[in-house]
PDB file of N, CA and C in Angstrom:
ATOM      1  N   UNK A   1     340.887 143.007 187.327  1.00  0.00           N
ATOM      2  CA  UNK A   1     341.706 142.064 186.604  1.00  0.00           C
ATOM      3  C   UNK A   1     341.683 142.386 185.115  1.00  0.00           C
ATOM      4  N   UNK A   2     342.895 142.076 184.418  1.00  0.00           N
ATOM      5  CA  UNK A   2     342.791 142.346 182.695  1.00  0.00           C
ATOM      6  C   UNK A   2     342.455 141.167 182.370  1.00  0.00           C
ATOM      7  N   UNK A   3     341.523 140.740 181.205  1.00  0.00           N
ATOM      8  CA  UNK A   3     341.537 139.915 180.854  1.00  0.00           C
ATOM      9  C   UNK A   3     342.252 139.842 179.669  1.00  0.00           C
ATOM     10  N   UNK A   4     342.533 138.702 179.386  1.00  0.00           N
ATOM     11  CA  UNK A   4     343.553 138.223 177.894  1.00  0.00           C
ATOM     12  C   UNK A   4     343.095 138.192 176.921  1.00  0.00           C
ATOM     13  N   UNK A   5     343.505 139.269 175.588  1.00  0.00           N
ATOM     14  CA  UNK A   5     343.002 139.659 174.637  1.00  0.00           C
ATOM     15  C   UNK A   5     344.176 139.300 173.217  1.00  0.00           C
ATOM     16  N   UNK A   6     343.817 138.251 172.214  1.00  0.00           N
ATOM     17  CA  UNK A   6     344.402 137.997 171.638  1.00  0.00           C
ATOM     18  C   UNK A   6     345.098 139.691 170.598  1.00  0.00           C
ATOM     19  N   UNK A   7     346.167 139.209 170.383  1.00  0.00           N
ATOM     20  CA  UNK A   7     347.037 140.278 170.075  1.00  0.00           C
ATOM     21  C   UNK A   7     346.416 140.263 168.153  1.00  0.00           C
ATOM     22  N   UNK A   8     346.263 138.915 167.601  1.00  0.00           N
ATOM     23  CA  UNK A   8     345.699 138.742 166.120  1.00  0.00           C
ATOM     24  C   UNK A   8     344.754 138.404 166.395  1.00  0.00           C
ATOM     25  N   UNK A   9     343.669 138.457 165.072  1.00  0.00           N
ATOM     26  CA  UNK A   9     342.574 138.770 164.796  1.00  0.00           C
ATOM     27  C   UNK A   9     342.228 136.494 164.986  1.00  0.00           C
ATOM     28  N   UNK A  10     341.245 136.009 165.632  1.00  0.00           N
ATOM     29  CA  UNK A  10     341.729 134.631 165.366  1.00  0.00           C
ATOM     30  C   UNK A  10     340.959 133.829 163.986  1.00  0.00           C
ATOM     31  N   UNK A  11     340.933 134.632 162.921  1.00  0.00           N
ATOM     32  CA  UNK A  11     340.921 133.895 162.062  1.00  0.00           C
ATOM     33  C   UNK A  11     342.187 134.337 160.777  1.00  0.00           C
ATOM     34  N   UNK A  12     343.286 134.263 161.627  1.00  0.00           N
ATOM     35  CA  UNK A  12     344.771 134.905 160.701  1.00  0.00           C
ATOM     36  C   UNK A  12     345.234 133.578 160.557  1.00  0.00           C
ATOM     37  N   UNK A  13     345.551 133.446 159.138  1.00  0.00           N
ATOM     38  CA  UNK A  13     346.265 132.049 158.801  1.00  0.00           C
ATOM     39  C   UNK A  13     347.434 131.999 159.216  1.00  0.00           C
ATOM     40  N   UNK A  14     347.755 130.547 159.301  1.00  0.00           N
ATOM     41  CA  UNK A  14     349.178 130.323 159.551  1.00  0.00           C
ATOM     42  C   UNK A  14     349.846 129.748 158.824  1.00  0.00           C
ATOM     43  N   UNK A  15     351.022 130.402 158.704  1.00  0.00           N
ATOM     44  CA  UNK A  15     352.116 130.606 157.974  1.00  0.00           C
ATOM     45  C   UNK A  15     353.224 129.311 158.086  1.00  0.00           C
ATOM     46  N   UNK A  16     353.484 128.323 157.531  1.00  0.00           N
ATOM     47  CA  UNK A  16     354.699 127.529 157.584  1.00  0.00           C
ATOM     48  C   UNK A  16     355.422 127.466 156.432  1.00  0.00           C
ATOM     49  N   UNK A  17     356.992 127.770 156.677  1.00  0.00           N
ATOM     50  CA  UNK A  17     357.878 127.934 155.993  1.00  0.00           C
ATOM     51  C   UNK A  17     358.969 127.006 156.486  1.00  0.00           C
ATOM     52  N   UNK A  18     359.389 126.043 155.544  1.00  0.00           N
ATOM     53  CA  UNK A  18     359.778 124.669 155.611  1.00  0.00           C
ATOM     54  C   UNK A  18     361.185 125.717 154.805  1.00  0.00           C
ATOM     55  N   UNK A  19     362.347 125.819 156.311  1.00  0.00           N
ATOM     56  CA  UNK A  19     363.634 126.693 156.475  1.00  0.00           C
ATOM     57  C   UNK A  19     364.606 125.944 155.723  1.00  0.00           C
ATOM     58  N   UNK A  20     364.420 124.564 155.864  1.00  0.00           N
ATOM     59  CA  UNK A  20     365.622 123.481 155.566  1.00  0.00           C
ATOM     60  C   UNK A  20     365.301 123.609 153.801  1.00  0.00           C
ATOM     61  N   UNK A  21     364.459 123.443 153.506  1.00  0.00           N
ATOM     62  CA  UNK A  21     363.936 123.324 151.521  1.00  0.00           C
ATOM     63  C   UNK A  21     364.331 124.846 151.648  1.00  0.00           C
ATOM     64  N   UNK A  22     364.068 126.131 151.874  1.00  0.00           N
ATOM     65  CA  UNK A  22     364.367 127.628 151.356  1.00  0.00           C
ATOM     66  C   UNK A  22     366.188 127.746 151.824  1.00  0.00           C
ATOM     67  N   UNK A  23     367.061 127.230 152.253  1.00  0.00           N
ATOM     68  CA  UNK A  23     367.882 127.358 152.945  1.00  0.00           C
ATOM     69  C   UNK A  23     369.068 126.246 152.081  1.00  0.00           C
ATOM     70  N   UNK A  24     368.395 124.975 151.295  1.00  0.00           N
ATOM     71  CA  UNK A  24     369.042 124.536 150.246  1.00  0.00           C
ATOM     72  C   UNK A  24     368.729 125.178 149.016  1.00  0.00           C
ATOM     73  N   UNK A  25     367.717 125.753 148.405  1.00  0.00           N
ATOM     74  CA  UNK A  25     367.622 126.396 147.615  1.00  0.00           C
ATOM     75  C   UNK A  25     367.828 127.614 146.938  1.00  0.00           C
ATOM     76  N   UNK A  26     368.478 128.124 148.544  1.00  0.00           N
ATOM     77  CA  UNK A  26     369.496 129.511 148.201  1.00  0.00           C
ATOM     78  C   UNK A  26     370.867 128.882 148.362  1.00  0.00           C
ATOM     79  N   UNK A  27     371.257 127.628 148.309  1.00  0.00           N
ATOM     80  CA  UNK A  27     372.590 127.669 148.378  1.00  0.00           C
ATOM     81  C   UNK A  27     372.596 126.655 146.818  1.00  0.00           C
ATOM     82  N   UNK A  28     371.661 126.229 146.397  1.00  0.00           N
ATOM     83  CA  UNK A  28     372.170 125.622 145.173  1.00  0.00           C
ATOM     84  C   UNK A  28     370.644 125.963 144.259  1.00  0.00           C
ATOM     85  N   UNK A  29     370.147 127.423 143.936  1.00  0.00           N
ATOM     86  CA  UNK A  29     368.859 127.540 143.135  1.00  0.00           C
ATOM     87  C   UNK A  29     369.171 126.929 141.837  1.00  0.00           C
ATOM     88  N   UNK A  30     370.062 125.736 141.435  1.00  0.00           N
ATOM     89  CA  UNK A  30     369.710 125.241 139.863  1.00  0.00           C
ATOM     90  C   UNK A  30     369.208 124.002 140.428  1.00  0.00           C
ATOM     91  N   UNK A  31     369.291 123.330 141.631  1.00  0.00           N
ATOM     92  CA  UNK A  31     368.396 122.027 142.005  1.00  0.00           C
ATOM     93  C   UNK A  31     366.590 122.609 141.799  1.00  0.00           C
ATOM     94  N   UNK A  32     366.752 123.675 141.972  1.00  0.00           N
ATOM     95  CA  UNK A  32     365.125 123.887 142.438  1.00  0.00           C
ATOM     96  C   UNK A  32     364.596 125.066 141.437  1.00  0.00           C
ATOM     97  N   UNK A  33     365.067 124.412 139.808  1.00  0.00           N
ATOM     98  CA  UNK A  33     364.303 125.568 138.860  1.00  0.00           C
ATOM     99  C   UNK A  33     363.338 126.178 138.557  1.00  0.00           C
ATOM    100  N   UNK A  34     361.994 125.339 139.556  1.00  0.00           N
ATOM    101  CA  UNK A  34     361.109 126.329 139.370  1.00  0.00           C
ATOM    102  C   UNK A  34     361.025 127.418 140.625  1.00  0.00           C
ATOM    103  N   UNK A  35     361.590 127.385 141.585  1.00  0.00           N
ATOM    104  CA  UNK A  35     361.250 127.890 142.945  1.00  0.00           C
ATOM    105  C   UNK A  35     360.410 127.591 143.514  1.00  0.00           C
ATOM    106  N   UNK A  36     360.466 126.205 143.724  1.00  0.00           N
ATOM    107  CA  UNK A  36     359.468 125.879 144.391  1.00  0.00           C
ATOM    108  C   UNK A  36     359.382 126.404 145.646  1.00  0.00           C
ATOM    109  N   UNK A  37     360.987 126.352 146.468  1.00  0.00           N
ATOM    110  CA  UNK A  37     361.418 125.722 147.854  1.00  0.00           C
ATOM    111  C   UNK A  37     361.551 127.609 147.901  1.00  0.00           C
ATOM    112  N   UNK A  38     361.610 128.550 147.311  1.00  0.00           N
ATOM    113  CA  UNK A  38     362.168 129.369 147.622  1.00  0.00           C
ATOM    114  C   UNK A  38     361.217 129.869 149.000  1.00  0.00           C
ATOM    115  N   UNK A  39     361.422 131.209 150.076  1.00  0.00           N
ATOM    116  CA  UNK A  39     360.733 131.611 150.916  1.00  0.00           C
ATOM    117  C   UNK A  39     359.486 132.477 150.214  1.00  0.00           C
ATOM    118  N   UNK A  40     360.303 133.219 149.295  1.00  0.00           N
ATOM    119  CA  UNK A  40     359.107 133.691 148.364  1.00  0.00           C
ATOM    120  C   UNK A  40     357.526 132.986 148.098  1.00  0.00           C
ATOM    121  N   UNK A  41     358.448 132.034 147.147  1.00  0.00           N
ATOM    122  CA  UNK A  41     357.380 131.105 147.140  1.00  0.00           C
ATOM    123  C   UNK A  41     356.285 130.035 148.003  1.00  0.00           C
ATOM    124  N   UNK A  42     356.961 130.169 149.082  1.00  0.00           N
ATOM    125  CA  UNK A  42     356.581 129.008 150.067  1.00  0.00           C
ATOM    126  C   UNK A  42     355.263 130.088 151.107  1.00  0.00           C
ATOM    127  N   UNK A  43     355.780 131.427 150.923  1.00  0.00           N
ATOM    128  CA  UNK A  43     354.536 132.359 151.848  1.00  0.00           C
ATOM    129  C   UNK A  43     353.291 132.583 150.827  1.00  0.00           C
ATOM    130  N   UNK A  44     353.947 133.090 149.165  1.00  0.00           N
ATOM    131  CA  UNK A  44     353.277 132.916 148.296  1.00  0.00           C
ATOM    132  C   UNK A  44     351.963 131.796 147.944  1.00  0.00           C
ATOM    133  N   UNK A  45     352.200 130.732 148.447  1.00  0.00           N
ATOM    134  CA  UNK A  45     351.792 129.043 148.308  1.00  0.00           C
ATOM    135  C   UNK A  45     350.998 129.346 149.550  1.00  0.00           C
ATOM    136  N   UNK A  46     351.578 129.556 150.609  1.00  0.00           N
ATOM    137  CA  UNK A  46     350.700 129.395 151.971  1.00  0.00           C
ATOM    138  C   UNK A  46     349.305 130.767 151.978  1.00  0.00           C
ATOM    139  N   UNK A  47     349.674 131.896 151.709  1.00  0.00           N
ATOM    140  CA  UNK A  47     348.665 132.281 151.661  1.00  0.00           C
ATOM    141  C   UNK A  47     347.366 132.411 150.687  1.00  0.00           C
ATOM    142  N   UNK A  48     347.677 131.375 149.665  1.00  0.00           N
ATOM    143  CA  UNK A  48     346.301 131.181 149.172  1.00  0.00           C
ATOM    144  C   UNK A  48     345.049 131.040 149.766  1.00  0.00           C
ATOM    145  N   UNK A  49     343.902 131.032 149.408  1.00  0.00           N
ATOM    146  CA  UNK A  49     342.721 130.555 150.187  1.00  0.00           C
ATOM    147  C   UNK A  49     342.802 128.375 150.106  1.00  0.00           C
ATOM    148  N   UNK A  50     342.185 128.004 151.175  1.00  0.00           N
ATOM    149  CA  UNK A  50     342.357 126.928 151.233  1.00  0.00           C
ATOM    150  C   UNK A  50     341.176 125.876 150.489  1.00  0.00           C
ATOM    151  N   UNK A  51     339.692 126.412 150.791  1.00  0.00           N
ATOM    152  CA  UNK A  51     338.775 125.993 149.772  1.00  0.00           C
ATOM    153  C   UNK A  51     338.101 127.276 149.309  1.00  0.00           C
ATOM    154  N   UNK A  52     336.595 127.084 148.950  1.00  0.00           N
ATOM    155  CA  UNK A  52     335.892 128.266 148.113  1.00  0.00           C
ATOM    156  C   UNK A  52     335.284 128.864 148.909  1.00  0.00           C
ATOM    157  N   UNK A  53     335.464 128.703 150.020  1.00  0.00           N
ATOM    158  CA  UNK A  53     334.175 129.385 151.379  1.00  0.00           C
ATOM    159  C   UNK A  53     335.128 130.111 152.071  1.00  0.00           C
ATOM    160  N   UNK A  54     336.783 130.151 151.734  1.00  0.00           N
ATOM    161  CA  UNK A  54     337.714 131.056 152.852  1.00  0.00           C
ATOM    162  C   UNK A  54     337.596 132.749 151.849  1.00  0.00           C
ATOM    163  N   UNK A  55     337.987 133.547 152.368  1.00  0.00           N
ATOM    164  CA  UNK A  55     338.039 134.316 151.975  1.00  0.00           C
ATOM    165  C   UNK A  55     339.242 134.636 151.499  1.00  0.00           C
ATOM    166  N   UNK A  56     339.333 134.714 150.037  1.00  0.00           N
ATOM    167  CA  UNK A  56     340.532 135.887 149.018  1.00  0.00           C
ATOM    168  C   UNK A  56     341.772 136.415 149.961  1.00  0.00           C
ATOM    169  N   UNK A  57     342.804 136.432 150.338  1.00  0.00           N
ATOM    170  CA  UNK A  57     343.792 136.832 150.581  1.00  0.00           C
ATOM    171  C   UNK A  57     344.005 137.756 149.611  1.00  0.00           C
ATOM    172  N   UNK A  58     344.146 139.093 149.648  1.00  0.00           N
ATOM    173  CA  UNK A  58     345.266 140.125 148.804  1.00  0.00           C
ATOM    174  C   UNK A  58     346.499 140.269 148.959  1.00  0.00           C
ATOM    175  N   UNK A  59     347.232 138.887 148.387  1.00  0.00           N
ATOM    176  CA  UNK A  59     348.609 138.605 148.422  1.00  0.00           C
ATOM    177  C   UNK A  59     349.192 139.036 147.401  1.00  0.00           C
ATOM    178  N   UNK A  60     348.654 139.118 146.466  1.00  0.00           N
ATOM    179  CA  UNK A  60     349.208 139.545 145.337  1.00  0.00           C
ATOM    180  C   UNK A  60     349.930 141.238 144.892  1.00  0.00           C
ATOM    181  N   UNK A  61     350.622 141.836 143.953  1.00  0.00           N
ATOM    182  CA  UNK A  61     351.111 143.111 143.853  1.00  0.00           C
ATOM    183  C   UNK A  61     349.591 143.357 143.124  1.00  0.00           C
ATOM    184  N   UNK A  62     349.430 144.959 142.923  1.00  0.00           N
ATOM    185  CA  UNK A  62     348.401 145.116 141.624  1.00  0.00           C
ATOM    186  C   UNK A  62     348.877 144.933 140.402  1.00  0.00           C
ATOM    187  N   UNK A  63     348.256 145.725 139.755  1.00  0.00           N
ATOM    188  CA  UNK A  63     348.506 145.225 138.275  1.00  0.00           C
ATOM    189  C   UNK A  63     349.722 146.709 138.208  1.00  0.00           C
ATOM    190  N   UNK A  64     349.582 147.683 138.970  1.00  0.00           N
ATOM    191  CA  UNK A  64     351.120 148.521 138.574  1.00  0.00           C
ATOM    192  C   UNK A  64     351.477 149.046 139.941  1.00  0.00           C
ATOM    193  N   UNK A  65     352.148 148.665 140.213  1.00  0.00           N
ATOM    194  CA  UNK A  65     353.179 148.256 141.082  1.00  0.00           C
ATOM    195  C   UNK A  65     355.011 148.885 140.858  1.00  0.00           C
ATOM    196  N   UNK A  66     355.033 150.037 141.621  1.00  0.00           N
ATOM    197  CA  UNK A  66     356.529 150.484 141.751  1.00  0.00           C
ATOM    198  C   UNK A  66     357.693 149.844 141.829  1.00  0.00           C
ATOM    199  N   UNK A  67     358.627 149.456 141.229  1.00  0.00           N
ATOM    200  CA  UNK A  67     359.705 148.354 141.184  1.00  0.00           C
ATOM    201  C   UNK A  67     361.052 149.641 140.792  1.00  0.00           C
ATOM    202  N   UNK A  68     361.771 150.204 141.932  1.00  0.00           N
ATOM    203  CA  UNK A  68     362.595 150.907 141.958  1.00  0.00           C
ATOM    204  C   UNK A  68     362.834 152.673 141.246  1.00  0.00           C
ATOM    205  N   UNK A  69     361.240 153.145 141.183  1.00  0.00           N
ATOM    206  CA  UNK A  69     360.872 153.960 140.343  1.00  0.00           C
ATOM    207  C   UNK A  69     360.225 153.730 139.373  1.00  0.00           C
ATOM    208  N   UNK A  70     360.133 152.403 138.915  1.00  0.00           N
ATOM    209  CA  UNK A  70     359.620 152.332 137.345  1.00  0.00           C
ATOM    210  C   UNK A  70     357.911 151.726 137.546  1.00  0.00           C
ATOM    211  N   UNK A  71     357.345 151.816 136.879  1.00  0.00           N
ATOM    212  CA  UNK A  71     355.702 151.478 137.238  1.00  0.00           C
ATOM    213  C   UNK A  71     355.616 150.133 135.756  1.00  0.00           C
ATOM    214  N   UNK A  72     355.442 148.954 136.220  1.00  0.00           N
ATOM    215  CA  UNK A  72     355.236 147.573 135.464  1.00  0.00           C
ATOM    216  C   UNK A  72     353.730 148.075 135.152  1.00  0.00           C
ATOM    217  N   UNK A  73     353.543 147.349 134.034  1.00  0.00           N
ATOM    218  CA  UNK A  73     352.174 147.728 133.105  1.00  0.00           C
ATOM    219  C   UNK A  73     351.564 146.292 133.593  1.00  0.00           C
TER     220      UNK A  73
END
């Protein structure tokens, strides 16, 4: 018999992205000037760590980072 072997690791966060707020905010981004609602922002927001005992997510770009050929300082 196989037994059932989770496909992710089970301590992978989960991800909710609230479609209806990213989905008005691409159809009218001057309601929502900071981006809050954007998808960007909303995976951005979710993968933070939740208290001081989770471990660091490397969500972030580095500090130089390729943006169409050009290298940001």
């Amino acid at each position: 018999m196989n037994t059932f072997s989770p496909r992710w690791p089970p301590d992978m966060p989960k991800l909710f992205i609230n479609r209806r707020t990213a989905m008005e905010h691409r159809c009218d981004p001057a309601a929502d000037p900071e981006y809050k609602n954007s998808i960007f922002m909303q995976i951005y927001e979710g993968l933070k760590p939740r208290d001081r005992m989770s471990k660091p997510l490397n969500y972030r770009y580095s500090q130089f980072c390729t943006i169409l050929g050009s290298t940001k300082p």
